[in-house]
PDBML (XML) file of the C-alpha atoms, coordinates in Angstrom:
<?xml version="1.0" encoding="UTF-8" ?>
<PDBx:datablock datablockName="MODEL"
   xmlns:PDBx="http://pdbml.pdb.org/schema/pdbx-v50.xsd"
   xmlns:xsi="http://www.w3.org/2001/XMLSchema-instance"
   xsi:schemaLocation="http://pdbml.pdb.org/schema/pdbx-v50.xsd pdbx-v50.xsd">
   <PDBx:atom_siteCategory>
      <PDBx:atom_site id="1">
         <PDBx:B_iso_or_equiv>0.00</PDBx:B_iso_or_equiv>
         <PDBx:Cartn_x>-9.296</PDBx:Cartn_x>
         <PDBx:Cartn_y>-8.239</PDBx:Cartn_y>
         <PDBx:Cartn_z>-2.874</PDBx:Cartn_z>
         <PDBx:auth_asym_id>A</PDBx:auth_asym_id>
         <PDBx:auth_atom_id>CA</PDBx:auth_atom_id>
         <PDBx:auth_comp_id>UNK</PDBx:auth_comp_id>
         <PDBx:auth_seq_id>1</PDBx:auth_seq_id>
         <PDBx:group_PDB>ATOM</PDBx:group_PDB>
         <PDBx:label_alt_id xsi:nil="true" />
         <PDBx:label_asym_id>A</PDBx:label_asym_id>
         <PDBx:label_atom_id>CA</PDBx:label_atom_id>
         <PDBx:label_comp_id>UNK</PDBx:label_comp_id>
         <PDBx:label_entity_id>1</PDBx:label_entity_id>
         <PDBx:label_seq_id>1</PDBx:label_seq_id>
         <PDBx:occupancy>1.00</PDBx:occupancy>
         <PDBx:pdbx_PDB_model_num>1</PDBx:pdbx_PDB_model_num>
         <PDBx:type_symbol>C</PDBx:type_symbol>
      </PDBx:atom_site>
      <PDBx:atom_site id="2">
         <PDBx:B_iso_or_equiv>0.00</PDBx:B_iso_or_equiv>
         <PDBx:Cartn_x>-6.626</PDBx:Cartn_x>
         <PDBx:Cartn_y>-6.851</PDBx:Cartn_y>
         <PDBx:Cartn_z>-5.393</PDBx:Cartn_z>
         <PDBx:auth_asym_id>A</PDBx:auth_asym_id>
         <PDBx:auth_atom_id>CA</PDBx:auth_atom_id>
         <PDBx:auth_comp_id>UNK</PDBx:auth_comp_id>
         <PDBx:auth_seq_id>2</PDBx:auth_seq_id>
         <PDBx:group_PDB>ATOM</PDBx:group_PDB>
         <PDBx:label_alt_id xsi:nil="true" />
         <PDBx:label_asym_id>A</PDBx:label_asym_id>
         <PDBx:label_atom_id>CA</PDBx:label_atom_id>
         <PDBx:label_comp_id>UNK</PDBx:label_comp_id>
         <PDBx:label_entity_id>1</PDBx:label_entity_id>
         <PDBx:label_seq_id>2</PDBx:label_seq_id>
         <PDBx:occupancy>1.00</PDBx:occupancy>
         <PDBx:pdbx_PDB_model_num>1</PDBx:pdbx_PDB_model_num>
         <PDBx:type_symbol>C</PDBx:type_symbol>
      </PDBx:atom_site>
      <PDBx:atom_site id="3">
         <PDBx:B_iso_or_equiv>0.00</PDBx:B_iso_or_equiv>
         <PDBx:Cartn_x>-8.501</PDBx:Cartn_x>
         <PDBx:Cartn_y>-3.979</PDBx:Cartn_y>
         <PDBx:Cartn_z>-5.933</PDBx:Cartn_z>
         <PDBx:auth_asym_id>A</PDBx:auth_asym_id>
         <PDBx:auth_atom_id>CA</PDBx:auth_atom_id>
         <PDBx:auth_comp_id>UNK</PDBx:auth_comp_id>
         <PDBx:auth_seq_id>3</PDBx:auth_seq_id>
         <PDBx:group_PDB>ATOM</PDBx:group_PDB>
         <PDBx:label_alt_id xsi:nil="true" />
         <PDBx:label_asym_id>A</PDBx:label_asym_id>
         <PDBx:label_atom_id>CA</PDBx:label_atom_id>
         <PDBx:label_comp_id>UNK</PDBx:label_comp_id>
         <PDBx:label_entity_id>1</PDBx:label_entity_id>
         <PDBx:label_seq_id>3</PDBx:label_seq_id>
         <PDBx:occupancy>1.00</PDBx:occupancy>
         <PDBx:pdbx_PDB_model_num>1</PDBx:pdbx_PDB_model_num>
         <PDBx:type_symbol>C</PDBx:type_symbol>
      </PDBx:atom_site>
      <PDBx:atom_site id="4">
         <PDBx:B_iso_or_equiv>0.00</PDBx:B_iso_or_equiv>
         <PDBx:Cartn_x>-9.829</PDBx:Cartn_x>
         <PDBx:Cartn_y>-3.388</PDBx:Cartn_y>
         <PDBx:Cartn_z>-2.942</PDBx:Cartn_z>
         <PDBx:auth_asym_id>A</PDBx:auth_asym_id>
         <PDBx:auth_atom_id>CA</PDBx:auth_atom_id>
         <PDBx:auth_comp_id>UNK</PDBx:auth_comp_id>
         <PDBx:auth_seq_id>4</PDBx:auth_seq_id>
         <PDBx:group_PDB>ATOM</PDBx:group_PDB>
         <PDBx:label_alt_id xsi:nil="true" />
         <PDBx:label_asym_id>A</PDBx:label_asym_id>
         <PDBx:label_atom_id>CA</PDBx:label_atom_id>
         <PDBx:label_comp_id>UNK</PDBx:label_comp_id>
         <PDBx:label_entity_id>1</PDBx:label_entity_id>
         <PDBx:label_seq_id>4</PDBx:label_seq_id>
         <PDBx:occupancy>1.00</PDBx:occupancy>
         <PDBx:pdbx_PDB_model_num>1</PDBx:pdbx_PDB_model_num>
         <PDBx:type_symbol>C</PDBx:type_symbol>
      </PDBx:atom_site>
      <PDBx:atom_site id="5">
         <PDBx:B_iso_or_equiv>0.00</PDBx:B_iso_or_equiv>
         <PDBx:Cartn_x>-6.162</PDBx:Cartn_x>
         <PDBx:Cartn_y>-3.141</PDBx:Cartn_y>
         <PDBx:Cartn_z>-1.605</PDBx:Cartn_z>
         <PDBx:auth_asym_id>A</PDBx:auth_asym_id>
         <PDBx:auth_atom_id>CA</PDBx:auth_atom_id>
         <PDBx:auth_comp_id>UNK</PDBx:auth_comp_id>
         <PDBx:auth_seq_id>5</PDBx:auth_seq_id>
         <PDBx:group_PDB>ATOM</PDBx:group_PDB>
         <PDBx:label_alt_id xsi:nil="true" />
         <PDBx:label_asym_id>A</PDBx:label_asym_id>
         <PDBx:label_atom_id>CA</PDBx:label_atom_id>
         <PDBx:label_comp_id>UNK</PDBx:label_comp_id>
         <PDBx:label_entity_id>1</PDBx:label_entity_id>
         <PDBx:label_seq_id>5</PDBx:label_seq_id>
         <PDBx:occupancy>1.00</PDBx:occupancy>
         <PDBx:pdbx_PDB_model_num>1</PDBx:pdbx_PDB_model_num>
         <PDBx:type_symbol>C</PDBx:type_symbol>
      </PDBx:atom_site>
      <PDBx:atom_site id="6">
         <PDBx:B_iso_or_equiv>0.00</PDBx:B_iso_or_equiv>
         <PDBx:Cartn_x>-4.668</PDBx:Cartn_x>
         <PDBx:Cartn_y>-1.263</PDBx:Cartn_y>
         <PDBx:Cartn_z>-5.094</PDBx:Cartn_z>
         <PDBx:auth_asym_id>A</PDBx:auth_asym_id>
         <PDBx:auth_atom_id>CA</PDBx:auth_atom_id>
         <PDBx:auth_comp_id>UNK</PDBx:auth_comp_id>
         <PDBx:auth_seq_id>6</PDBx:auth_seq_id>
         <PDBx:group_PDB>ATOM</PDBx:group_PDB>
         <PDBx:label_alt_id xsi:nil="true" />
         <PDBx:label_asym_id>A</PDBx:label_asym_id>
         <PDBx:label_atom_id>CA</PDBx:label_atom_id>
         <PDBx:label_comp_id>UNK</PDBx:label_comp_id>
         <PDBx:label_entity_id>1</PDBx:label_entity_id>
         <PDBx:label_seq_id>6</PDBx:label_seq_id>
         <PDBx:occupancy>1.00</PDBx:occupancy>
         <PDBx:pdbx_PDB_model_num>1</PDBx:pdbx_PDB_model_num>
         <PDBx:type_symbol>C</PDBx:type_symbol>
      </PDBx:atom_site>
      <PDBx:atom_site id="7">
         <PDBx:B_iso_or_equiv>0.00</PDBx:B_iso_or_equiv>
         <PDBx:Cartn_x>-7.154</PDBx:Cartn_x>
         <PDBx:Cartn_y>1.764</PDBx:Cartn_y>
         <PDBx:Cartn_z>-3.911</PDBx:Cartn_z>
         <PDBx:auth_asym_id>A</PDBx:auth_asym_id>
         <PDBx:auth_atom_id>CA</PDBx:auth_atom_id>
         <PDBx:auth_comp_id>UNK</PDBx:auth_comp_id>
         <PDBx:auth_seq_id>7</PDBx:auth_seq_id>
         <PDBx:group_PDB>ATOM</PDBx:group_PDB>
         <PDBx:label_alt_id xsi:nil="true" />
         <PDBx:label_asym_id>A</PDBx:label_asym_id>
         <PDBx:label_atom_id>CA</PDBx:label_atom_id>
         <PDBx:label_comp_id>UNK</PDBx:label_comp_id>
         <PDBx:label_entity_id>1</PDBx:label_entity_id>
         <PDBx:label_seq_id>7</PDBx:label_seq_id>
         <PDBx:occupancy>1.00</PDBx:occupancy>
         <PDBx:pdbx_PDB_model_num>1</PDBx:pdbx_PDB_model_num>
         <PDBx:type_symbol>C</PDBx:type_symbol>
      </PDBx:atom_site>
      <PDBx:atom_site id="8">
         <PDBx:B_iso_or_equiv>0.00</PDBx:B_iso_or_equiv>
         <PDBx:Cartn_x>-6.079</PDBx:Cartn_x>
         <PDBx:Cartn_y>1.984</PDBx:Cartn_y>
         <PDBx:Cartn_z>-0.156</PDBx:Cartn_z>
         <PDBx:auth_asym_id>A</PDBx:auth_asym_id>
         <PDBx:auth_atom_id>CA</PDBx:auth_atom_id>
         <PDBx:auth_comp_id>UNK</PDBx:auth_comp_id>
         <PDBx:auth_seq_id>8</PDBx:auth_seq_id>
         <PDBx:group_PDB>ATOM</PDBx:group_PDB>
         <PDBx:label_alt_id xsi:nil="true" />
         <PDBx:label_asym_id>A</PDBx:label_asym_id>
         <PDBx:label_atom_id>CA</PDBx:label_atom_id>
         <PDBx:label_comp_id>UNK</PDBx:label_comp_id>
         <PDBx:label_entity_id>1</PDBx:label_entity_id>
         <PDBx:label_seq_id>8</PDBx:label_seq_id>
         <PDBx:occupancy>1.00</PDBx:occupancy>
         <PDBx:pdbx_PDB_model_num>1</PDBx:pdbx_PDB_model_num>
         <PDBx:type_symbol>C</PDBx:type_symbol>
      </PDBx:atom_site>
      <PDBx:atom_site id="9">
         <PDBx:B_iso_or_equiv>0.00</PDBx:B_iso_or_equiv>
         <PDBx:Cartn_x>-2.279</PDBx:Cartn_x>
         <PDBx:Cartn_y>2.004</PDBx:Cartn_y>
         <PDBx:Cartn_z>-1.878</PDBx:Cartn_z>
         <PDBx:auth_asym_id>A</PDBx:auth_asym_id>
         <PDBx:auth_atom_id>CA</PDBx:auth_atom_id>
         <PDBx:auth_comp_id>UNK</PDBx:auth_comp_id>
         <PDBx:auth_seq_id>9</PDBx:auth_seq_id>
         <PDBx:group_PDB>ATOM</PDBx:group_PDB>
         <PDBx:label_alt_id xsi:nil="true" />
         <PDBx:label_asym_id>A</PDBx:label_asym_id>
         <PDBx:label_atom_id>CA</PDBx:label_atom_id>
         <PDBx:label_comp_id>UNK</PDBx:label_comp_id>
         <PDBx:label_entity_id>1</PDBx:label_entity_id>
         <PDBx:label_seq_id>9</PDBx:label_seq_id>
         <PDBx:occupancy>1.00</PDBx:occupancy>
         <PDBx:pdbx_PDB_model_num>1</PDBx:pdbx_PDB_model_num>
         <PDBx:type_symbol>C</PDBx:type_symbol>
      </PDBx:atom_site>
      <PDBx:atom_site id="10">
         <PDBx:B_iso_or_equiv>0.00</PDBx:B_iso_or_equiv>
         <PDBx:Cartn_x>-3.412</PDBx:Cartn_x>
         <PDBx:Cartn_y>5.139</PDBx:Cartn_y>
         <PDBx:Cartn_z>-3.046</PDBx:Cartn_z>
         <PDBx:auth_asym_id>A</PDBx:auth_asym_id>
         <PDBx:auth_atom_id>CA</PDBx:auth_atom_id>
         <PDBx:auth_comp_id>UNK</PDBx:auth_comp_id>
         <PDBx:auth_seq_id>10</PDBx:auth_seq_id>
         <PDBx:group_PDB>ATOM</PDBx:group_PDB>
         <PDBx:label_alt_id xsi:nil="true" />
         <PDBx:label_asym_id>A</PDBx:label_asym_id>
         <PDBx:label_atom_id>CA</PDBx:label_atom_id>
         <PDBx:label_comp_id>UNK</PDBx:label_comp_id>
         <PDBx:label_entity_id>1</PDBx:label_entity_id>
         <PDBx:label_seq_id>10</PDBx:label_seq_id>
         <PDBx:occupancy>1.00</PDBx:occupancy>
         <PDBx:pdbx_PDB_model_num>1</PDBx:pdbx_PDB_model_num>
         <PDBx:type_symbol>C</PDBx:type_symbol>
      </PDBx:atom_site>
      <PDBx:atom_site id="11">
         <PDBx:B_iso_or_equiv>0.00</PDBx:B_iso_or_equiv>
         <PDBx:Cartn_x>-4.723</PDBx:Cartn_x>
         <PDBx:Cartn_y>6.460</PDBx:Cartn_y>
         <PDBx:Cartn_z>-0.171</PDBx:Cartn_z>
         <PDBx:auth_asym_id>A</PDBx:auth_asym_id>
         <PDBx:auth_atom_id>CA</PDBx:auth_atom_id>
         <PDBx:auth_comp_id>UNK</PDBx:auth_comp_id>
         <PDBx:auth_seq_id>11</PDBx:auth_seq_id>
         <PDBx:group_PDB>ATOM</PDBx:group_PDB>
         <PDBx:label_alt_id xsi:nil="true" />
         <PDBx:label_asym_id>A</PDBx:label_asym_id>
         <PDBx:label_atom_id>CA</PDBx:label_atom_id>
         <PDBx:label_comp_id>UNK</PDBx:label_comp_id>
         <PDBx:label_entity_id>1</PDBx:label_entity_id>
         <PDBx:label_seq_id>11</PDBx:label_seq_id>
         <PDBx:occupancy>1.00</PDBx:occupancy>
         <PDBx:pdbx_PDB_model_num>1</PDBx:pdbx_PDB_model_num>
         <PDBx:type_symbol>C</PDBx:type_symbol>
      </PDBx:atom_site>
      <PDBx:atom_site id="12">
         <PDBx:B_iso_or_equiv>0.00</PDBx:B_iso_or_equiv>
         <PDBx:Cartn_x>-1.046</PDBx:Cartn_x>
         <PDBx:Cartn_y>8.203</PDBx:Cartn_y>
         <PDBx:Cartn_z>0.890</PDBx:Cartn_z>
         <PDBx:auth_asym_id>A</PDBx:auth_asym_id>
         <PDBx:auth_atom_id>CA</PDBx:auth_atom_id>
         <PDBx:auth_comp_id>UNK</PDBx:auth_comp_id>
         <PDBx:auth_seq_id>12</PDBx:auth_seq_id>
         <PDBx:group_PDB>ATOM</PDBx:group_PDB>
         <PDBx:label_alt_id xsi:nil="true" />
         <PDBx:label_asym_id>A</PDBx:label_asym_id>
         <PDBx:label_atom_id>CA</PDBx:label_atom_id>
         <PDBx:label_comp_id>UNK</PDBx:label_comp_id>
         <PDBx:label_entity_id>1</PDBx:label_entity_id>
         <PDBx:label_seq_id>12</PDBx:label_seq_id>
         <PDBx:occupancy>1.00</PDBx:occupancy>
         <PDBx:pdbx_PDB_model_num>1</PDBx:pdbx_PDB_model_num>
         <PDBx:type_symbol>C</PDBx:type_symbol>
      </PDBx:atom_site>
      <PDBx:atom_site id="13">
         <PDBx:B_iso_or_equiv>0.00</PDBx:B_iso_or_equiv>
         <PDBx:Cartn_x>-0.575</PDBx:Cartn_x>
         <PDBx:Cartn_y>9.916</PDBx:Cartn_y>
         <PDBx:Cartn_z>4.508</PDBx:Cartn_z>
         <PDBx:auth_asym_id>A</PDBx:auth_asym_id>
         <PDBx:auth_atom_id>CA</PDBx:auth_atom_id>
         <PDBx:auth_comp_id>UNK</PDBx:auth_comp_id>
         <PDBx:auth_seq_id>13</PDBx:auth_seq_id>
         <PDBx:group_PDB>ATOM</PDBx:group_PDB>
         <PDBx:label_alt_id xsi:nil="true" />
         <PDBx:label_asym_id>A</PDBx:label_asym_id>
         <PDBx:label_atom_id>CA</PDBx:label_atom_id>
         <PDBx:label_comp_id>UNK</PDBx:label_comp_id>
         <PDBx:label_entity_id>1</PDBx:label_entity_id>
         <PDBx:label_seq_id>13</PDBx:label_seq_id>
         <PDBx:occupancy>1.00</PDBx:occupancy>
         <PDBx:pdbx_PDB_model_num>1</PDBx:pdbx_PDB_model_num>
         <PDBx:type_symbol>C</PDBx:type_symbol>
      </PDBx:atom_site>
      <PDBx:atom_site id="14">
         <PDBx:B_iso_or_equiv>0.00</PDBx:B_iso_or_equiv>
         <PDBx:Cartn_x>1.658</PDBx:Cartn_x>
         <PDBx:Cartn_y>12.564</PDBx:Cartn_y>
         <PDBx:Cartn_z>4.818</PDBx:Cartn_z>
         <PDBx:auth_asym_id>A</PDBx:auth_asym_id>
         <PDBx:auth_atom_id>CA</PDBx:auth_atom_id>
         <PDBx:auth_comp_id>UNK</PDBx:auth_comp_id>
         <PDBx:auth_seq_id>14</PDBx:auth_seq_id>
         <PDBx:group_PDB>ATOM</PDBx:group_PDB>
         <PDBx:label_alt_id xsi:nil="true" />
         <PDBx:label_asym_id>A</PDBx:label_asym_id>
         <PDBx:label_atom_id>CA</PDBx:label_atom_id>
         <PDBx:label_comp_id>UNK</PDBx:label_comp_id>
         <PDBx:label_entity_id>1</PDBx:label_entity_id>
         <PDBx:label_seq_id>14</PDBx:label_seq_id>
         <PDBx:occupancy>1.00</PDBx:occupancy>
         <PDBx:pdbx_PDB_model_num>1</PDBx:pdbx_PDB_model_num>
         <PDBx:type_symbol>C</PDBx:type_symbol>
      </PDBx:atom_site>
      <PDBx:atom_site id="15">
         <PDBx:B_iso_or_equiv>0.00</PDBx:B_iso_or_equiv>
         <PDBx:Cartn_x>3.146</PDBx:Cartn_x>
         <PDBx:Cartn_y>11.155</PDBx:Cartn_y>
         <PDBx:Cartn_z>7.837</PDBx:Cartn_z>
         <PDBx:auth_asym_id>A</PDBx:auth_asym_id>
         <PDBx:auth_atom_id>CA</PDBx:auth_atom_id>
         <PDBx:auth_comp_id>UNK</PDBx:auth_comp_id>
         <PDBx:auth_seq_id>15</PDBx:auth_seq_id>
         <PDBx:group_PDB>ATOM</PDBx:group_PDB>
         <PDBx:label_alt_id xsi:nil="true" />
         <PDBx:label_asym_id>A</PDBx:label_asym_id>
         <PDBx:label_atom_id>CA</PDBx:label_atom_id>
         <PDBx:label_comp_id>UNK</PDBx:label_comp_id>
         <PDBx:label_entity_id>1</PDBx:label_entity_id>
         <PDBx:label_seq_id>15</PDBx:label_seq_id>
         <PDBx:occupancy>1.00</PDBx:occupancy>
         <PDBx:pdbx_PDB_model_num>1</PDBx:pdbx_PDB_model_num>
         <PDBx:type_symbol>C</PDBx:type_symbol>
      </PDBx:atom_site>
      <PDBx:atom_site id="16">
         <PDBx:B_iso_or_equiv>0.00</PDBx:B_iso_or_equiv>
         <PDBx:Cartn_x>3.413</PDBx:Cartn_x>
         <PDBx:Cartn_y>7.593</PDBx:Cartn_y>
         <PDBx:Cartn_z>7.076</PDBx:Cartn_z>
         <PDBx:auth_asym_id>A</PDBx:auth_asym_id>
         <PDBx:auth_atom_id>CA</PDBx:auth_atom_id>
         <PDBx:auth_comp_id>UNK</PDBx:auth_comp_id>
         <PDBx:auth_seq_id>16</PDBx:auth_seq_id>
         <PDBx:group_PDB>ATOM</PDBx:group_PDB>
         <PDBx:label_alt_id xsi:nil="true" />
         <PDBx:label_asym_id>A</PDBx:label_asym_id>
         <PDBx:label_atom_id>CA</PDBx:label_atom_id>
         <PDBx:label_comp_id>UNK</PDBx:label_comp_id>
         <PDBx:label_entity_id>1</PDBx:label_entity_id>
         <PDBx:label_seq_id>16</PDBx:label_seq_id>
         <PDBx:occupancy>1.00</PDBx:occupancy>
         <PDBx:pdbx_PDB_model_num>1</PDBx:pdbx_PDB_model_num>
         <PDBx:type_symbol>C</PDBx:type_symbol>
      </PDBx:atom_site>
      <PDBx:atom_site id="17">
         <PDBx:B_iso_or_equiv>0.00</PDBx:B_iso_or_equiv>
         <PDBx:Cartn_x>4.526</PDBx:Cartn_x>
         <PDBx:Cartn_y>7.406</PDBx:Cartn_y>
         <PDBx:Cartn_z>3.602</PDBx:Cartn_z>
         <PDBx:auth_asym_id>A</PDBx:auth_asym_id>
         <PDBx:auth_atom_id>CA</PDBx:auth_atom_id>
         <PDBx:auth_comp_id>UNK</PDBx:auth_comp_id>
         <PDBx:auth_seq_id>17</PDBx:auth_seq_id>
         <PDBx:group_PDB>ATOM</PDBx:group_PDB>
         <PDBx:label_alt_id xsi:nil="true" />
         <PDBx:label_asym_id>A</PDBx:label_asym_id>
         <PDBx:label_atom_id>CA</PDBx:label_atom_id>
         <PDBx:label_comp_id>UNK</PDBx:label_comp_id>
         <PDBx:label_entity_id>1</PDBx:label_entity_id>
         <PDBx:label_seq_id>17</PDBx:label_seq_id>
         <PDBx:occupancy>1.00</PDBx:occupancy>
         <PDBx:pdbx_PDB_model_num>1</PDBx:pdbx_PDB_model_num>
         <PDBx:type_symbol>C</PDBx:type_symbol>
      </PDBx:atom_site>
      <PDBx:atom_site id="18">
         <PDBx:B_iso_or_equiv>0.00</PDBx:B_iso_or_equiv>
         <PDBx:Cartn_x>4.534</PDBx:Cartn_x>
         <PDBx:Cartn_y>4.446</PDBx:Cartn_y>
         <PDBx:Cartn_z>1.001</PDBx:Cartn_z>
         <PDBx:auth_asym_id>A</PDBx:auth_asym_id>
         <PDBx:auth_atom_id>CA</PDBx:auth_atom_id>
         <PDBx:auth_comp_id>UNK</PDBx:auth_comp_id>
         <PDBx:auth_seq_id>18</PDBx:auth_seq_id>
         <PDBx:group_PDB>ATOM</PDBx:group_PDB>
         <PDBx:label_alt_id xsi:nil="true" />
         <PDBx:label_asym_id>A</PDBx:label_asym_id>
         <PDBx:label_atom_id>CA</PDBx:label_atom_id>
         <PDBx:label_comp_id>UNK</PDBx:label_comp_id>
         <PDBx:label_entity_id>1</PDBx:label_entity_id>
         <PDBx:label_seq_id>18</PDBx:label_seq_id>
         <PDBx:occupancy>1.00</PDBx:occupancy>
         <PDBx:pdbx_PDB_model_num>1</PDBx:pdbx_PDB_model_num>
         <PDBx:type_symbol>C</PDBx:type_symbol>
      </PDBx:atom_site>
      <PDBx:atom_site id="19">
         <PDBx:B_iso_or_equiv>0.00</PDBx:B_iso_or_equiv>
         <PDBx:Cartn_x>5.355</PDBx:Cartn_x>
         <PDBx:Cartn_y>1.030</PDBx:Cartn_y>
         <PDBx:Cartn_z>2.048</PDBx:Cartn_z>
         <PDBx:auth_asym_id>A</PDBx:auth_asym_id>
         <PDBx:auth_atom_id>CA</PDBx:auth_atom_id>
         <PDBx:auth_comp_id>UNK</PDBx:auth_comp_id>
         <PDBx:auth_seq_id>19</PDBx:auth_seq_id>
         <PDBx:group_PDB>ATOM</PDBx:group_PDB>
         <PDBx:label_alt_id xsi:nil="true" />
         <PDBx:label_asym_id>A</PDBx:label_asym_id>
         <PDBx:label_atom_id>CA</PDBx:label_atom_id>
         <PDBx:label_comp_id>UNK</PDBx:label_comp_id>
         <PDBx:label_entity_id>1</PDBx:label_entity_id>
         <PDBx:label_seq_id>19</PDBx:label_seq_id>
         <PDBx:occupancy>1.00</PDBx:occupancy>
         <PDBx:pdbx_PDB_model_num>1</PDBx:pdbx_PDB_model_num>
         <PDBx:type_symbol>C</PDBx:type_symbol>
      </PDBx:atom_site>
      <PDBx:atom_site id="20">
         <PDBx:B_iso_or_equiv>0.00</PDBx:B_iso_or_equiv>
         <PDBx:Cartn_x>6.053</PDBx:Cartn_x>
         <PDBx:Cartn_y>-2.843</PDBx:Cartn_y>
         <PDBx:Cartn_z>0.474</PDBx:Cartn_z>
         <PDBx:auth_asym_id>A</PDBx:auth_asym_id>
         <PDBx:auth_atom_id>CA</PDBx:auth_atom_id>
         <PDBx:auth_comp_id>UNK</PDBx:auth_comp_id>
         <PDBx:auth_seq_id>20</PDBx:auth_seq_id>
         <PDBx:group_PDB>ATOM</PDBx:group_PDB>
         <PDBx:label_alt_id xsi:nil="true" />
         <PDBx:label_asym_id>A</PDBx:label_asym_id>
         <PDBx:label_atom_id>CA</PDBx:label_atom_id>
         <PDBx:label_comp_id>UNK</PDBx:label_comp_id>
         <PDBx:label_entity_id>1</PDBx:label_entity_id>
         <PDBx:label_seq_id>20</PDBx:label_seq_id>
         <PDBx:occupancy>1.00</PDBx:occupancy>
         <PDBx:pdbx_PDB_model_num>1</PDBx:pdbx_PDB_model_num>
         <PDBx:type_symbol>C</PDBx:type_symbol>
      </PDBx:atom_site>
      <PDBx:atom_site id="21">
         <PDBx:B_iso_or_equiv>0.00</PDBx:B_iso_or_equiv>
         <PDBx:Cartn_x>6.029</PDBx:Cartn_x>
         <PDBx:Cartn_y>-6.257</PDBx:Cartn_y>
         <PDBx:Cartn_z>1.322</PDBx:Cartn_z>
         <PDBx:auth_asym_id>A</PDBx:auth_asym_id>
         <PDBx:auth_atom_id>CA</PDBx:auth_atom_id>
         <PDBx:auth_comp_id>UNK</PDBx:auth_comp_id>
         <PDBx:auth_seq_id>21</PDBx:auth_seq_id>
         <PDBx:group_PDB>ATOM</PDBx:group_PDB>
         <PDBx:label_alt_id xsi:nil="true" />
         <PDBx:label_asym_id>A</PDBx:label_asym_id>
         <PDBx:label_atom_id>CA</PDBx:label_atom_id>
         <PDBx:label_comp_id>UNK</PDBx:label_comp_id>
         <PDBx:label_entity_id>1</PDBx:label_entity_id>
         <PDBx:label_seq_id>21</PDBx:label_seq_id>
         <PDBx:occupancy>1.00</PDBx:occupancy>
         <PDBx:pdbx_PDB_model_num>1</PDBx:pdbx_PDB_model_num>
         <PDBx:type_symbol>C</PDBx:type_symbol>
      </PDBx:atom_site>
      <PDBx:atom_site id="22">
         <PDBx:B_iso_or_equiv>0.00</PDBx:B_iso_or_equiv>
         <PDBx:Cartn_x>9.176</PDBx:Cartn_x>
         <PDBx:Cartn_y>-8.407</PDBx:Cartn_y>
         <PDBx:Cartn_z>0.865</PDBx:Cartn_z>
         <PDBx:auth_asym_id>A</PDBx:auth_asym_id>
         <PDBx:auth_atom_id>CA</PDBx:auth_atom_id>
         <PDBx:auth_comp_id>UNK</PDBx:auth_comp_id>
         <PDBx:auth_seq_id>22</PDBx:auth_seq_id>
         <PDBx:group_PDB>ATOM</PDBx:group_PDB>
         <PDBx:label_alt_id xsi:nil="true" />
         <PDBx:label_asym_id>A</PDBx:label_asym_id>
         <PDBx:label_atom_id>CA</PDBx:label_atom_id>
         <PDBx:label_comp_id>UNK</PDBx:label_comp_id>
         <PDBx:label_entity_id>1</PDBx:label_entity_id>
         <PDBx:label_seq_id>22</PDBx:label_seq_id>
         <PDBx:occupancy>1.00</PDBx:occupancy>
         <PDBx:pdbx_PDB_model_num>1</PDBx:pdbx_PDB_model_num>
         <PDBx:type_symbol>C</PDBx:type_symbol>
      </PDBx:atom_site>
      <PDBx:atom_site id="23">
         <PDBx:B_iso_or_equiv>0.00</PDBx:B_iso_or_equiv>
         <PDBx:Cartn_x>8.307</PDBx:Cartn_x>
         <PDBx:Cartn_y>-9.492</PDBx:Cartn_y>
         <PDBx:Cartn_z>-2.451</PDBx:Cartn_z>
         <PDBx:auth_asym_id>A</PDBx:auth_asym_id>
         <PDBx:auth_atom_id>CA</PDBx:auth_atom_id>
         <PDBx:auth_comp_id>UNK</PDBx:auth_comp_id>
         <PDBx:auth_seq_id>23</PDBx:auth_seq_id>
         <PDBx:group_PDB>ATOM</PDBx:group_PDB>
         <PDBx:label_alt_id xsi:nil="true" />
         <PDBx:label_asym_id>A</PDBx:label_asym_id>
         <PDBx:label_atom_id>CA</PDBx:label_atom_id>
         <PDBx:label_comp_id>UNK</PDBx:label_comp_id>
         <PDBx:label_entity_id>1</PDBx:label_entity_id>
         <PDBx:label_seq_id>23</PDBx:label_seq_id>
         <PDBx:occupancy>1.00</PDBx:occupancy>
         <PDBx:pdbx_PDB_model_num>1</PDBx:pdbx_PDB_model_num>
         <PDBx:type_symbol>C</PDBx:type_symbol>
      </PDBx:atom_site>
      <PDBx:atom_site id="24">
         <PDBx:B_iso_or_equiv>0.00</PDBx:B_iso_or_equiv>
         <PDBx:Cartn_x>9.979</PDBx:Cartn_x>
         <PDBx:Cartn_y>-12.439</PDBx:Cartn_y>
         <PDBx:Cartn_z>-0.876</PDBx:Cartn_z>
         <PDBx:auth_asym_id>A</PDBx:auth_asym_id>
         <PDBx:auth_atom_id>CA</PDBx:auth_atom_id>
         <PDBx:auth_comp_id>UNK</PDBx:auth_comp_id>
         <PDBx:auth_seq_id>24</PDBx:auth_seq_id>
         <PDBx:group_PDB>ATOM</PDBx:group_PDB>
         <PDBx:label_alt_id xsi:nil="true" />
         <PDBx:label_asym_id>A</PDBx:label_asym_id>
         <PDBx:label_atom_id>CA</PDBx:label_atom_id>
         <PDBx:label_comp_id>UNK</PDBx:label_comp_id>
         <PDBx:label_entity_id>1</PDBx:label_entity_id>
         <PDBx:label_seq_id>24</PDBx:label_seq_id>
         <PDBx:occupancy>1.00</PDBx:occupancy>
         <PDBx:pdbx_PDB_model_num>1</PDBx:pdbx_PDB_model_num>
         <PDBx:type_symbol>C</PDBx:type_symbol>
      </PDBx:atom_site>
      <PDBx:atom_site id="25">
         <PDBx:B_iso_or_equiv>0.00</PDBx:B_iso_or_equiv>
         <PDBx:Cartn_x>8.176</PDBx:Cartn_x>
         <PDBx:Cartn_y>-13.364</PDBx:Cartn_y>
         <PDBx:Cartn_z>1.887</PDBx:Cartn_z>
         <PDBx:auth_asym_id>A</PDBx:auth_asym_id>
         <PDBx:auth_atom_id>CA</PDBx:auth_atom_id>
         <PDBx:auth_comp_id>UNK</PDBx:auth_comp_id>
         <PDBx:auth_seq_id>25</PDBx:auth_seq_id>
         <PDBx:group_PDB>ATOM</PDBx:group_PDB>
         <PDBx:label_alt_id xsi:nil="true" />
         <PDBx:label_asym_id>A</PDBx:label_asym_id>
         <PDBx:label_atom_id>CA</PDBx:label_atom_id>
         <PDBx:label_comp_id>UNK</PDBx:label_comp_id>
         <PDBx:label_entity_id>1</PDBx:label_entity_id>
         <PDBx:label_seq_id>25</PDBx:label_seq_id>
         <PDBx:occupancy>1.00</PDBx:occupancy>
         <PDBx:pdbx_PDB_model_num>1</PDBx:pdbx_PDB_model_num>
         <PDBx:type_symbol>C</PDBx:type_symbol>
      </PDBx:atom_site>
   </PDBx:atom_siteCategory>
</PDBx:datablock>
C-alpha cells in the first residue's frame, strides 16, 4: 500500500497541487 500511494504522490496536477494529512489525525 505504501508504495502504491508514494507513486500517485508523485503523480502532481498542475491545478491541484501537493497535499498532506494532519500528521495528527
Amino acid at each position: 500500500c505504501a508504495a502504491v500511494f508514494s507513486s500517485l504522490r508523485r503523480r502532481k496536477s498542475p491545478l491541484l497541487g501537493a497535499f498532506y494529512t494532519p500528521s495528527d489525525l
